[in-house]
Protein backbone atom coordinates (compact mmCIF):
# COMPACT_ATOMS: atom_id res chain seq x y z
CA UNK A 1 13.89 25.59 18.39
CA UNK A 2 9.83 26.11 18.65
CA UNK A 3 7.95 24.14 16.05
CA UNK A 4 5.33 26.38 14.05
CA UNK A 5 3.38 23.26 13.07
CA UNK A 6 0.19 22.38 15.11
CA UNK A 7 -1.03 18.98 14.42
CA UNK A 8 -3.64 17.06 16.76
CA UNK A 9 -2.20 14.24 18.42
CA UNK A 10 -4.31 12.12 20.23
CA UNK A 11 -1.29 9.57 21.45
CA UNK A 12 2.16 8.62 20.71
CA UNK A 13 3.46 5.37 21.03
CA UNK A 14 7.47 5.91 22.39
CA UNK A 15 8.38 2.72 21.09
CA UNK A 16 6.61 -0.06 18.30
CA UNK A 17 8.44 -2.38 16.57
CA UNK A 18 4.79 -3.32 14.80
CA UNK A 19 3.33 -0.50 13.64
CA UNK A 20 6.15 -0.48 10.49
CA UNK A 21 7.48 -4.03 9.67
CA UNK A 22 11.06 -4.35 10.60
CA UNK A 23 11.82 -0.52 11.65
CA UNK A 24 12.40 0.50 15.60
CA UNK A 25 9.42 3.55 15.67
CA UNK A 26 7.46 6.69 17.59
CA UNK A 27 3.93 6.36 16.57
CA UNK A 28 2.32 9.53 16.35
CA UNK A 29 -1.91 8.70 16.33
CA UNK A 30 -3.14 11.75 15.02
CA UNK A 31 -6.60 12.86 16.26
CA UNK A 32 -9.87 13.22 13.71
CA UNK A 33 -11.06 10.68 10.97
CA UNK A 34 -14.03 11.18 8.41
CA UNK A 35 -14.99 7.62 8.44
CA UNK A 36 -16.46 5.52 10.98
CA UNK A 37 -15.85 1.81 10.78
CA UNK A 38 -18.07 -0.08 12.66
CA UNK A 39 -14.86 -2.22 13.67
CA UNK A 40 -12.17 0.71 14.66
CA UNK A 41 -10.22 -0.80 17.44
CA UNK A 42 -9.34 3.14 18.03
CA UNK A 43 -13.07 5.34 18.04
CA UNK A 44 -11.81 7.89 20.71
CA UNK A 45 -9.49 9.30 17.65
CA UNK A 46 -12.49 9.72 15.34
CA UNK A 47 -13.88 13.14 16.41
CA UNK A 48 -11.29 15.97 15.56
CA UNK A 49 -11.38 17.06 19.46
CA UNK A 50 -10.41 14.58 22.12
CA UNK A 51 -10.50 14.52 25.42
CA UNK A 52 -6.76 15.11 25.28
CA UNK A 53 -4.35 16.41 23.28
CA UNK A 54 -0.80 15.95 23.21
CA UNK A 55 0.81 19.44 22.33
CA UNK A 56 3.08 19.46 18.79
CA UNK A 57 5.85 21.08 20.67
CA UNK A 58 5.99 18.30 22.89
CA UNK A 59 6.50 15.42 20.13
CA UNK A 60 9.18 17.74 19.07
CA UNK A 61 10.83 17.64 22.27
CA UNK A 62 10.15 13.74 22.65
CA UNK A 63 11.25 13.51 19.24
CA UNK A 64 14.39 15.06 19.75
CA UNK A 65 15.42 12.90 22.63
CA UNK A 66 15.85 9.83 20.44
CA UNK A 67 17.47 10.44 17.71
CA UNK A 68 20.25 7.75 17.10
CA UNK A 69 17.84 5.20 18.99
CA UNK A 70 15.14 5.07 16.47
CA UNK A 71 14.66 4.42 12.69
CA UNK A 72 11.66 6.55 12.03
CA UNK A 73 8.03 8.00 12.99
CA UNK A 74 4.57 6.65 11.94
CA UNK A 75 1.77 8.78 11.50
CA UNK A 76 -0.90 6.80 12.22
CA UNK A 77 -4.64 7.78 13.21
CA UNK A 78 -7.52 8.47 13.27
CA UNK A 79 -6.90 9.38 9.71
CA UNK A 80 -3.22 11.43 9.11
CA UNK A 81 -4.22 12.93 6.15
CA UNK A 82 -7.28 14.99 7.57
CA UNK A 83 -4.48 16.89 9.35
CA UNK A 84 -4.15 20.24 7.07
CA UNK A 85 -0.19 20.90 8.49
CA UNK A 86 0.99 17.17 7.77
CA UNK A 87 2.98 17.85 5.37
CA UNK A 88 4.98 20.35 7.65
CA UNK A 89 4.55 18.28 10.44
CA UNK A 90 6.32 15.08 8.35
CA UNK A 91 8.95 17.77 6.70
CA UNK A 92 9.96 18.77 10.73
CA UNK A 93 10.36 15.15 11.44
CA UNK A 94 12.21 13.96 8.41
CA UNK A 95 14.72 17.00 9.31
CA UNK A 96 15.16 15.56 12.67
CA UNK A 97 16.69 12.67 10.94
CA UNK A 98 14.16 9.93 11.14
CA UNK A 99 12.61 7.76 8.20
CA UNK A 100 8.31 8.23 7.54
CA UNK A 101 5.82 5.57 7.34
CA UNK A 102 2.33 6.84 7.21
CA UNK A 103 -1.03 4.85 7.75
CA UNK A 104 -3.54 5.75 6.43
CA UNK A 105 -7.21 5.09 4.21
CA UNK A 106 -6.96 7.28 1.43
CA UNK A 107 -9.92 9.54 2.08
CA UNK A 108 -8.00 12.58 0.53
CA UNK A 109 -6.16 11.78 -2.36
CA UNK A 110 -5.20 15.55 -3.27
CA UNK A 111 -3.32 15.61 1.04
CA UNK A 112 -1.83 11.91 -0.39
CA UNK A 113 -0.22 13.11 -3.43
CA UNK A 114 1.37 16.09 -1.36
CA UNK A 115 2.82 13.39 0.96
CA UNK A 116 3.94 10.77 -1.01
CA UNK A 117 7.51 12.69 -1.95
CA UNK A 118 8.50 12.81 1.74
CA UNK A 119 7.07 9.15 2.76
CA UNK A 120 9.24 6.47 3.32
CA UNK A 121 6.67 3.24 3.75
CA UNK A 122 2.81 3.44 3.58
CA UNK A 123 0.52 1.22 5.34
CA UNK A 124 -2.40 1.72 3.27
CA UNK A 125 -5.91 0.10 4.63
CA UNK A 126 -8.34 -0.84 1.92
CA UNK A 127 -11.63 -1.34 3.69
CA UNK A 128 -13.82 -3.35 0.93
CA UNK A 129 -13.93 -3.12 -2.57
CA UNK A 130 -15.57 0.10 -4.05
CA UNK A 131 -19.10 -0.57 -4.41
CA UNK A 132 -19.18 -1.93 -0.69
CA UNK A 133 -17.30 1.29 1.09
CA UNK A 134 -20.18 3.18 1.95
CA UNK A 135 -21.29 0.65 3.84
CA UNK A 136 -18.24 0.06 5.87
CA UNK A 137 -16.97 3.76 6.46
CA UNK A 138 -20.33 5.50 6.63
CA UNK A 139 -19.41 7.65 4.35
CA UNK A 140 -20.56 9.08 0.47
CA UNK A 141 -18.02 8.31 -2.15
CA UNK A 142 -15.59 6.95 -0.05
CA UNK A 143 -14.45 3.87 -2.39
CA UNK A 144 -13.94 6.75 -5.10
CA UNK A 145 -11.30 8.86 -3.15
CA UNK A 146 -9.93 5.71 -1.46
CA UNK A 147 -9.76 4.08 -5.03
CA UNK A 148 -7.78 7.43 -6.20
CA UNK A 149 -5.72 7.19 -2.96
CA UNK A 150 -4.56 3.64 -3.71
CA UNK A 151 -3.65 4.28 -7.88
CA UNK A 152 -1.51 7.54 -6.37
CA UNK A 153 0.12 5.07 -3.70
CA UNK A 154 0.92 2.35 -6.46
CA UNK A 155 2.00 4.83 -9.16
CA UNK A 156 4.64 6.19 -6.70
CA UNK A 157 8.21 4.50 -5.76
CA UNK A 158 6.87 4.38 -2.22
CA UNK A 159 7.12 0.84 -0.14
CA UNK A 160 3.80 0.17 1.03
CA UNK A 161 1.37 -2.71 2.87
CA UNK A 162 -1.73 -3.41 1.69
CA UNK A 163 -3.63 -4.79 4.46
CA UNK A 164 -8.05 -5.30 4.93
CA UNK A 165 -9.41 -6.09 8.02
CA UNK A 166 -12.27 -8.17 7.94
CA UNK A 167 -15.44 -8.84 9.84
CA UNK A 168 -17.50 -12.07 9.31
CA UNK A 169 -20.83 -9.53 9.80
CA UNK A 170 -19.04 -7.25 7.39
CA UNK A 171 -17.39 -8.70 4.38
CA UNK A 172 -18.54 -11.69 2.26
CA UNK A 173 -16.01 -14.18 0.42
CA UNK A 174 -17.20 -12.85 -2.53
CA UNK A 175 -16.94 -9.35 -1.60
CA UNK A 176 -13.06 -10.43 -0.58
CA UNK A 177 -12.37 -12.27 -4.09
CA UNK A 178 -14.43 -8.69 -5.23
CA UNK A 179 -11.92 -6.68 -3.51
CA UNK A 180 -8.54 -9.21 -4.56
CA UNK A 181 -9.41 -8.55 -8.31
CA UNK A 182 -9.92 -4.61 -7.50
CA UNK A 183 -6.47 -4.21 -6.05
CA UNK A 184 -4.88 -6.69 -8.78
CA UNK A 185 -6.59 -4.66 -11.58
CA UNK A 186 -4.46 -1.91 -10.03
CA UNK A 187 -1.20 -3.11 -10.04
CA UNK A 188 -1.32 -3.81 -6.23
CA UNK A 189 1.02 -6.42 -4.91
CA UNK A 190 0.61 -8.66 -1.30
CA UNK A 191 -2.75 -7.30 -0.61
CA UNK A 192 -2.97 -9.00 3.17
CA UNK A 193 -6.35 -9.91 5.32
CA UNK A 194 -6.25 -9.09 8.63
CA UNK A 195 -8.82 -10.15 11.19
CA UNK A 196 -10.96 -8.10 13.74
CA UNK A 197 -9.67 -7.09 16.80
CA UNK A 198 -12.06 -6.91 19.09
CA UNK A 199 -10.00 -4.75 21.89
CA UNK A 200 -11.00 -1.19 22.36
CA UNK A 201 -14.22 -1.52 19.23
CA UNK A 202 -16.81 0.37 20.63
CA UNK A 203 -19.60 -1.58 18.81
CA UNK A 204 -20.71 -4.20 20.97
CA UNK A 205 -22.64 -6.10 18.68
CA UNK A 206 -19.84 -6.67 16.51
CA UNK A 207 -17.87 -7.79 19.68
CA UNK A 208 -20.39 -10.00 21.03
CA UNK A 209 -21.10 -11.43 17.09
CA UNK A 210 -17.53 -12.32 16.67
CA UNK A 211 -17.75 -14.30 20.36
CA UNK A 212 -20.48 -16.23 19.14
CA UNK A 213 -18.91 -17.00 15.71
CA UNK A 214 -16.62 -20.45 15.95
CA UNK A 215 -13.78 -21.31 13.76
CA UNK A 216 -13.82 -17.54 12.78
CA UNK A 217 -11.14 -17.08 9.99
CA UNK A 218 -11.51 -13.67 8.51
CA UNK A 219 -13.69 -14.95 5.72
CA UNK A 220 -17.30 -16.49 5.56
């Protein structure tokens, strides 16, 4: 059968047993984001054109091929949400059989909410507490519709991981403990810090920051 959904799909992972905690999964890395974090270990997914493009019909096809051997499909990013057929695209999937999990920032709440019904597990990255996401995503207003994204995530019956990653150069200890009393405030549970990768950032000075930094671990 020929899929009628077009989403941009700037790589698939065939197999990850990492990308949702304890599941066998495809992950689908959707191409486009609206933020740019200085410390994205994936940049070439940030514009909403990449140099390639894997075609919907063949993730169908892929897909379709391993059901039975898999548990479900990520949609990871870039950012899924900015993706106006997702919600078809995850429907498709979820008909094939396989469980969601969905990463993502929360830059649309209103593309969230849609979501949420059909989601099985959200990995949810909250990149500073609200006065500080500006500064971190490049972005106006950010912490307001990530802020949004988060109370719709925690108001729902949805499993989900909270996770930051964290920069030395980036975040303060007292933007962290900041951040901690944010996500408690709203009723979030095991909000986890994650350190920078370095692998495949594009901003050198970050890179070559971290290098220098000794006994680096994820706080300052």
């Amino acid at each position: 059968m020929r899929s009628l959904t077009e989403i941009r799909i700037g790589g698939l992972a065939r197999l990850s047993s990492c990308d949702w905690p304890g599941q066998l999964v495809a992950t689908l890395f959707c191409q486009g984001c609206p933020w740019a974090c200085r410390y994205c270990h994936n940049p070439h997914l940030i514009p909403a054109k990449g140099e390639t493009q894997i075609a919907w019909q063949m993730v169908v096809d892929f897909l379709g091929a391993r059901r039975g051997l898999l548990d479900g499909v990520v949609f990871s990013g870039g950012e899924p949400t900015l993706q106006p057929n997702l919600e078809s695209g995850i429907k498709q999937v979820k008909a094939m059989g396989f469980g969601i999990g969905l990463h993502t920032g929360g830059p649309y709440p209103g593309r969230l909410a849609q979501v949420l019904p059909l989601v099985d597990w959200v990995g949810f990255d909250i990149k500073a507490p609200r006065k500080a996401y500006d500064r971190i995503t490049g972005a106006r207003r950010s912490g307001d519709k990530a802020m949004r994204s988060l109370r719709l995530l925690l108001d729902s019956a949805v499993a989900y991981d909270l996770r930051t990653t964290v920069h030395p150069d980036l975040l303060s200890r007292e933007e962290l403990l900041e951040l901690a009393a944010e996500v408690s405030e709203a009723g979030g549970k095991d909000h986890r810090i994650q350190k920078f990768r370095p692998d495949g950032c594009a901003d050198i000075d970050l890179v070559n920051s971290l290098n220098l930094t000794s006994g680096y671990s994820g706080q300052r």
